[in-house]
Protein backbone atom coordinates (compact mmCIF):
# COMPACT_ATOMS: atom_id res chain seq x y z
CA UNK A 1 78.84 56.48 44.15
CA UNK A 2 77.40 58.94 41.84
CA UNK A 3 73.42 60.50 42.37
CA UNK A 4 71.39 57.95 40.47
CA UNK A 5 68.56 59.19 38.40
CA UNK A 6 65.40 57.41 39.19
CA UNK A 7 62.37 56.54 36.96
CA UNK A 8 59.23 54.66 37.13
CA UNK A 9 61.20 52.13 35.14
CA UNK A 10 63.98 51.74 37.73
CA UNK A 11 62.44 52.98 41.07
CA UNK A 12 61.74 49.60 42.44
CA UNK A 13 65.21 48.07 41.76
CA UNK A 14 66.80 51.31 42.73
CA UNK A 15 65.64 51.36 45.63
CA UNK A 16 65.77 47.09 47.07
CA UNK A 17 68.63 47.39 48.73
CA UNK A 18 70.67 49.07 51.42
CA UNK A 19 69.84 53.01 52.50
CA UNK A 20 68.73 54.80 50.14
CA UNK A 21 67.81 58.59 50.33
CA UNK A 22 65.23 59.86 47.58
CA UNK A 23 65.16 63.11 46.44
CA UNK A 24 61.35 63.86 44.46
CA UNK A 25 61.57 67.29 42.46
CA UNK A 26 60.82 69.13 39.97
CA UNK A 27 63.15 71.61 37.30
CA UNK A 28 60.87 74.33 38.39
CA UNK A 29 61.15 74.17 42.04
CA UNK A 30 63.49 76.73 44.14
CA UNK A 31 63.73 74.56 47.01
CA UNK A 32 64.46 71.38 45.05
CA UNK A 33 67.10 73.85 43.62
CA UNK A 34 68.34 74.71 46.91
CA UNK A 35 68.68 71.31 48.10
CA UNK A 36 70.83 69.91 44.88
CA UNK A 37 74.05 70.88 45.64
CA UNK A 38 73.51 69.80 49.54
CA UNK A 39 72.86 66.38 48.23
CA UNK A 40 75.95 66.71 45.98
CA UNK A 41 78.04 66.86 49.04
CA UNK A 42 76.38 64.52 51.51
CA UNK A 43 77.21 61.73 48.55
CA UNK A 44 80.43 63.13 48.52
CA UNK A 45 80.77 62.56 52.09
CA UNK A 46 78.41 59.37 52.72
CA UNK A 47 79.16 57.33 49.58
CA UNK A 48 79.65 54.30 51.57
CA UNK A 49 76.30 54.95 53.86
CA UNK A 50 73.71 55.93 51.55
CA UNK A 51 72.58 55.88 47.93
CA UNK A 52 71.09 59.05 46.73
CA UNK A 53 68.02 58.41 43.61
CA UNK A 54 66.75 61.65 42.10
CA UNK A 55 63.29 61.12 40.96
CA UNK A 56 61.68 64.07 38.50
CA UNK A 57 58.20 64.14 39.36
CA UNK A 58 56.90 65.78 36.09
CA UNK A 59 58.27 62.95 34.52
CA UNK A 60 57.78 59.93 36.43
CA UNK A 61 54.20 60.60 38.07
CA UNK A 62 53.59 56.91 38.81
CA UNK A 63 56.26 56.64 41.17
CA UNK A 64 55.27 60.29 43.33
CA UNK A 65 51.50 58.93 43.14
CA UNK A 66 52.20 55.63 44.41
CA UNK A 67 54.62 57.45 46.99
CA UNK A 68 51.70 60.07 47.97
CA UNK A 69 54.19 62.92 47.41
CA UNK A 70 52.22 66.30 47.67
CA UNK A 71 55.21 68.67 48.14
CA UNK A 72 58.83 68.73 46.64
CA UNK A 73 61.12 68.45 47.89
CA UNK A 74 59.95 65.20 49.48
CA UNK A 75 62.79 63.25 50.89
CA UNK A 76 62.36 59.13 51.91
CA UNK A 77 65.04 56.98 53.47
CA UNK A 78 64.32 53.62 52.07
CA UNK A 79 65.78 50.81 53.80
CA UNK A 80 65.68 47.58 51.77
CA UNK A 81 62.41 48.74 49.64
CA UNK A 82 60.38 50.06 52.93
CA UNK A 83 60.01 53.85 53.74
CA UNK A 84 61.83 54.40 56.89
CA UNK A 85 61.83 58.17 57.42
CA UNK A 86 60.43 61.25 55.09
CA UNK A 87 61.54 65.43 55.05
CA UNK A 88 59.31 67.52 53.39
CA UNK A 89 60.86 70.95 52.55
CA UNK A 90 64.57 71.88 52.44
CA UNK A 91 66.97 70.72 55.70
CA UNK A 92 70.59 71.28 55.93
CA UNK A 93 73.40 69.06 54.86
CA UNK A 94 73.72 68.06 58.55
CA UNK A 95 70.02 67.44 59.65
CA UNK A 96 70.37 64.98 56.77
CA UNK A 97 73.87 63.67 57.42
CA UNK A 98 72.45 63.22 61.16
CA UNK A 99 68.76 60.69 59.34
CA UNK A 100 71.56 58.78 57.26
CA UNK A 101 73.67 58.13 60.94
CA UNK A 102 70.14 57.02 62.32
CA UNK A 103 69.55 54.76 59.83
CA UNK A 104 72.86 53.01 58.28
């Protein structure tokens, strides 16, 4: 399943059913940067687990307000709609490979 890009249009469908891991950044942000390609792969490896949704905070602000996102890279699992877990900052493919396990 390819990275899905997530708006305030599309958030709440996007995220209704099954796991899904969101990704909050920004084009400007190193870590957010950093944590791309990582994402890239744990699709790659996860398809069938988890749905990755990219949301652009600059341009979908009513989304990160109504999540209370501070700092990007802000991570949430979403299970079904509800937040189950969040990661604030960069983590390795395998830290998130190990939250996907935890919650499939």
């Amino acid at each position: 399943m390819a990275i899905v890009k997530g708006t305030d249009q599309n958030f709440k469908q996007e995220v209704s059913e099954g796991l899904v891991l969101v990704d909050f950044w920004a084009a400007w942000c190193g870590p957010c940067k950093m944590i791309a390609p990582v994402l890239e792969e744990l699709d790659a490896d996860m398809d069938d687990k988890v749905k990755i949704v990219k949301v652009d905070v600059d341009e979908n602000q009513q989304t990160a307000s109504e999540y209370g996102i501070m700092s990007i890279p802000t991570l949430l699992f979403m299970k079904n709609g509800e937040t189950v877990d969040k990661v604030v900052g960069f983590r390795p493919k395998e830290a998130l490979a190990e939250l996907v396990e935890k919650h499939a």
